[in-house]
Each structure stands twice: as C-alpha cells, then as structure tokens.
N, C-alpha and C. Protein backbone atom coordinates (compact mmCIF):
# COMPACT_ATOMS: atom_id res chain seq x y z
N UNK A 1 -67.29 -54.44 -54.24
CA UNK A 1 -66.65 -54.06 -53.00
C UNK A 1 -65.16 -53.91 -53.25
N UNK A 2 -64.51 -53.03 -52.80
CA UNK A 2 -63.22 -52.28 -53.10
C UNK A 2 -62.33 -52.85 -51.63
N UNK A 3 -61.32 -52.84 -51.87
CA UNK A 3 -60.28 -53.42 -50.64
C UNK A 3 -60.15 -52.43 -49.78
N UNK A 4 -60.01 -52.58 -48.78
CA UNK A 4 -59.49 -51.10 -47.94
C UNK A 4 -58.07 -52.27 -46.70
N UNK A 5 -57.63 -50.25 -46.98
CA UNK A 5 -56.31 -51.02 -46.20
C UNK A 5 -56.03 -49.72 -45.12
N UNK A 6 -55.33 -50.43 -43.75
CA UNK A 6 -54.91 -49.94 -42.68
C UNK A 6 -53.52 -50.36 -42.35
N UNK A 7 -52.65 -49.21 -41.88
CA UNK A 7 -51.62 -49.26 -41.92
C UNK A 7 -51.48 -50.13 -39.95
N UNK A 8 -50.55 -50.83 -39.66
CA UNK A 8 -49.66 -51.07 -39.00
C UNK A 8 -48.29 -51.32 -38.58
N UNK A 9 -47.73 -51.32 -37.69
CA UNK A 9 -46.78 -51.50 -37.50
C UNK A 9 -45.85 -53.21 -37.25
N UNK A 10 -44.98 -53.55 -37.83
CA UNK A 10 -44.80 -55.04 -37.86
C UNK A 10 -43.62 -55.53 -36.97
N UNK A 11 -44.09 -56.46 -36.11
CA UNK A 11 -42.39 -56.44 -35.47
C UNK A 11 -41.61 -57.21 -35.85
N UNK A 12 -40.93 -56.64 -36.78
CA UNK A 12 -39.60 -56.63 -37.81
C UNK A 12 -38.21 -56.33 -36.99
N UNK A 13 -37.05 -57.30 -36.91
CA UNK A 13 -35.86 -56.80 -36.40
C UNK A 13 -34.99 -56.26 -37.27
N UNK A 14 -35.19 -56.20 -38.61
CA UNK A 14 -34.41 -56.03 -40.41
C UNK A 14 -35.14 -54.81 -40.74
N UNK A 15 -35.73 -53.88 -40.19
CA UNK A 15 -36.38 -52.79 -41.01
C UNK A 15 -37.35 -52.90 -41.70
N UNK A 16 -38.31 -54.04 -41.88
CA UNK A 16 -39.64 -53.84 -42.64
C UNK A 16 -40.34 -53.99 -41.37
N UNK A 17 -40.98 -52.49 -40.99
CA UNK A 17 -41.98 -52.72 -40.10
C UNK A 17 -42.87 -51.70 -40.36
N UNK A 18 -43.06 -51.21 -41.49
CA UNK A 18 -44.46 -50.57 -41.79
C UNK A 18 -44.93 -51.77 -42.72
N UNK A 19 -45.99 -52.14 -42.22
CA UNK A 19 -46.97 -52.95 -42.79
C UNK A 19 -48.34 -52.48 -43.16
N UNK A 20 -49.28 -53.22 -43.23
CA UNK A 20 -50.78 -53.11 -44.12
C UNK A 20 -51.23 -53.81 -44.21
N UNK A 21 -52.76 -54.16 -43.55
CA UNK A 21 -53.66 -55.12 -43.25
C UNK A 21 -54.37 -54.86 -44.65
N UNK A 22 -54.78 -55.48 -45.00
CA UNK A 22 -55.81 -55.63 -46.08
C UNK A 22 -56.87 -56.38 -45.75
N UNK A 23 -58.59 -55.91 -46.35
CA UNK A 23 -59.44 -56.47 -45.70
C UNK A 23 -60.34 -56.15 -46.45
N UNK A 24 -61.00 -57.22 -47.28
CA UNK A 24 -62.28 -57.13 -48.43
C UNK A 24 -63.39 -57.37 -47.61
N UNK A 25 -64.35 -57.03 -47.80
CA UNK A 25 -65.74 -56.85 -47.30
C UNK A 25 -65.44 -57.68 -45.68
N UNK A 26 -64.69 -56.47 -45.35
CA UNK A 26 -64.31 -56.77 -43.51
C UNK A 26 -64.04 -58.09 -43.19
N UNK A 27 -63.54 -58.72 -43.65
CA UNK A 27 -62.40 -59.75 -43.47
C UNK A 27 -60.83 -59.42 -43.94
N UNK A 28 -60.32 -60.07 -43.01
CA UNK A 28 -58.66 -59.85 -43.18
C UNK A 28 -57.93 -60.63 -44.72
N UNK A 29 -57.54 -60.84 -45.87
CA UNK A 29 -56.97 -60.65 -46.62
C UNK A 29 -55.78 -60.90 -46.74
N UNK A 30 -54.73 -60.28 -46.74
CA UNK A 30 -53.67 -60.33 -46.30
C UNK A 30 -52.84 -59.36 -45.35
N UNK A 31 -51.60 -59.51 -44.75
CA UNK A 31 -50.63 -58.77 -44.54
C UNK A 31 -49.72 -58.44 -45.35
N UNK A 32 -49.39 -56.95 -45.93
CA UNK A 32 -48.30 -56.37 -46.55
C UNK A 32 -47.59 -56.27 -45.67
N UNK A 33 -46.46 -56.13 -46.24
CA UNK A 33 -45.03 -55.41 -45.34
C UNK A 33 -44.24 -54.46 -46.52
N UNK A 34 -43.86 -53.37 -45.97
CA UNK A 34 -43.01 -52.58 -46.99
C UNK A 34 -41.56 -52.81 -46.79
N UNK A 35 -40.85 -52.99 -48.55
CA UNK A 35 -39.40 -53.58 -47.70
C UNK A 35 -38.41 -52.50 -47.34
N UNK A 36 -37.65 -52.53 -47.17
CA UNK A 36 -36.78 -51.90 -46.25
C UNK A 36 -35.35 -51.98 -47.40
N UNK A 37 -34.88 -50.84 -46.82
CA UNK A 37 -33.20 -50.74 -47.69
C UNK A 37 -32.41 -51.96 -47.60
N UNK A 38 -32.62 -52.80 -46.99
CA UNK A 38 -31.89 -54.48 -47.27
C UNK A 38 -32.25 -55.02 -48.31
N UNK A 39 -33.06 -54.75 -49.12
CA UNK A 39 -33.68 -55.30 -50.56
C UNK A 39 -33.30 -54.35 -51.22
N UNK A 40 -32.66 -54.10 -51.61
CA UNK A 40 -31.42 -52.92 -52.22
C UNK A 40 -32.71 -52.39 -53.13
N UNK A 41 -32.86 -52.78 -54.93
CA UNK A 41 -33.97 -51.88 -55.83
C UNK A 41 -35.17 -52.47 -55.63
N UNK A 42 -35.58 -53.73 -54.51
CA UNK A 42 -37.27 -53.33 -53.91
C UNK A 42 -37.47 -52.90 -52.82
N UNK A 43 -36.46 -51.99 -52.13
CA UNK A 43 -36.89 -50.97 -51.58
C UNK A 43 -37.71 -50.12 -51.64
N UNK A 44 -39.20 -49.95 -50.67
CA UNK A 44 -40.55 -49.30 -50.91
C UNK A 44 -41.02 -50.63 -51.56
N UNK A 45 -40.92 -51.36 -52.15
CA UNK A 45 -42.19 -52.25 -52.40
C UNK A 45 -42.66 -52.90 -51.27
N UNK A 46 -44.44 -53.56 -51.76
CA UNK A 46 -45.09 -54.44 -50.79
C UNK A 46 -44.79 -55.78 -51.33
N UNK A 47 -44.55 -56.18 -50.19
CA UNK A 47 -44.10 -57.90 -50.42
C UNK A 47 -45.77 -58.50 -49.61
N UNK A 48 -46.14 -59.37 -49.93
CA UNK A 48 -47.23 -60.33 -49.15
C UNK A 48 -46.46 -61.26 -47.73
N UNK A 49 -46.72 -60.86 -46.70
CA UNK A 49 -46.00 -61.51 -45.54
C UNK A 49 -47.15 -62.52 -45.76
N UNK A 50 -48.05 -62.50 -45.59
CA UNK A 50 -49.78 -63.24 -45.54
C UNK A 50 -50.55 -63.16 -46.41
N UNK A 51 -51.05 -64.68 -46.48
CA UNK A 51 -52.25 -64.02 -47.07
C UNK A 51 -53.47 -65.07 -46.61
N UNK A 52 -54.64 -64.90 -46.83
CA UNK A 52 -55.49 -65.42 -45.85
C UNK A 52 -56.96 -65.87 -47.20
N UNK A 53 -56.79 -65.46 -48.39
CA UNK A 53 -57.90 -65.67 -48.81
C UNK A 53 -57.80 -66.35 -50.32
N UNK A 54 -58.67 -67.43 -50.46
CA UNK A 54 -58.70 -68.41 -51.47
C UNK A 54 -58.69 -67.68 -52.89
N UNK A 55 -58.98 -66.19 -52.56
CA UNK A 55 -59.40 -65.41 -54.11
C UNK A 55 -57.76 -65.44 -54.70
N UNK A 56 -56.85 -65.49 -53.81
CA UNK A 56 -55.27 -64.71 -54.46
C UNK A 56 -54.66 -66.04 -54.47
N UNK A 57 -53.76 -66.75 -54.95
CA UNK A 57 -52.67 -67.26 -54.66
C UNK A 57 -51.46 -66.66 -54.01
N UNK A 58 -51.25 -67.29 -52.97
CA UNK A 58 -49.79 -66.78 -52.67
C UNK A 58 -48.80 -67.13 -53.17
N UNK A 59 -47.85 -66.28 -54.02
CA UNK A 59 -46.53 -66.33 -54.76
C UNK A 59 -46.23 -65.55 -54.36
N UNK A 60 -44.60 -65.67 -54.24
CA UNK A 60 -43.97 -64.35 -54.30
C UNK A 60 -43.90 -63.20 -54.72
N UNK A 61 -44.63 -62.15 -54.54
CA UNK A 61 -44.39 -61.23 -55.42
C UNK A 61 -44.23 -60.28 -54.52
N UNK A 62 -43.66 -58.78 -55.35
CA UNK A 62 -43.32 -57.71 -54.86
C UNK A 62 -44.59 -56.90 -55.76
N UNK A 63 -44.72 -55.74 -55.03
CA UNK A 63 -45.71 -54.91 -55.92
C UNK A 63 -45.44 -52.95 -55.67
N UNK A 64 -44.92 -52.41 -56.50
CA UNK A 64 -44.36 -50.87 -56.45
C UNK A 64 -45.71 -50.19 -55.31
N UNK A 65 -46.87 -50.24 -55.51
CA UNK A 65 -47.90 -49.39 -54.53
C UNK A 65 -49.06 -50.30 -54.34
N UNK A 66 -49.74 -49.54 -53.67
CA UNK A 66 -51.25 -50.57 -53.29
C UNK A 66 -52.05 -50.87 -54.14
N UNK A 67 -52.06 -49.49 -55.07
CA UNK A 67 -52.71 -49.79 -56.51
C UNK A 67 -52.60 -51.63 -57.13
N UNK A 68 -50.99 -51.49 -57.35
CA UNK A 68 -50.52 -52.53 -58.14
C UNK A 68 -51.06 -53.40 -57.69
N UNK A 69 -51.01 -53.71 -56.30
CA UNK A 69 -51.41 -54.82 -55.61
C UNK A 69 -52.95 -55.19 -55.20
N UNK A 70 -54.19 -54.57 -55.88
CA UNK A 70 -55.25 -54.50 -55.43
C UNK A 70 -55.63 -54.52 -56.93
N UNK A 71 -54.34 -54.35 -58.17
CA UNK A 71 -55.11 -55.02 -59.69
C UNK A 71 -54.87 -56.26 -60.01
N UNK A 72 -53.63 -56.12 -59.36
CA UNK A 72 -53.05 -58.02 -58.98
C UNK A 72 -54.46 -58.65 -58.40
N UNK A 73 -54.98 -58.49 -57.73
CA UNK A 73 -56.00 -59.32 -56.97
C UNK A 73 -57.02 -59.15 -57.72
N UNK A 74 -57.41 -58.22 -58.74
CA UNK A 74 -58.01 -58.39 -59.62
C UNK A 74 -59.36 -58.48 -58.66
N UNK A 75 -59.87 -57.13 -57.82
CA UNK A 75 -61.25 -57.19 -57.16
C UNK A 75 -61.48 -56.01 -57.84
C-alpha cells in the first residue's frame, strides 16, 4: 500500500499554509506543511507539523518533495 496525500490549507499566521495530510491505508499519518520564505534555503520544503503513526519517528526533518518524504518512511 502506497501513501496518498491531499493537499490543505493550514492556519498559519508566518506563511506556511499549504499543507498535506498524509494517509496510509486510510488512516491519517501525518501533517506536512510547506515552508514559507521565512526559512530563507528551506523554502518549498516539507517540514512534519504531525505525525500520528508508530511506523516513523518524529525528528526534525525537512524533506525537498513528497517523493523524499514517502522514501524517508520507507513504505
């Protein structure tokens, strides 16, 4: 089973408010957020606002596209 992701909107007062639900075999996963020009060169990356499932650890990370972030999770 492959991740699928849906875009939303996040209410962000700093400019990251395109976000991304993530959701493995229709459970929620985590929340992405894309960052915003205040993160000067990770601007466009996904940061993990959330995360909801025992498969990932949550660390900090940034990830360039969804790709990156769906080999990171290694499903």
């Amino acid at each position: 089973m492959t991740l699928s992701f849906h875009p939303v909107t996040l209410d962000q007062n700093y400019g990251d408010a395109e976000g991304m639900l993530v959701y493995h075999s229709d459970r929620l996963m985590a929340v992405l957020a894309r960052l915003g020009s205040l993160h000067d060169n990770l601007a466009g990356c996904w940061f993990i606002e959330a995360s909801f499932s025992p498969r990932m650890i949550h660390t900090p990370a940034t990830f360039q596209s969804l790709a990156d972030f769906e080999a990171w999770v290694g499903i």
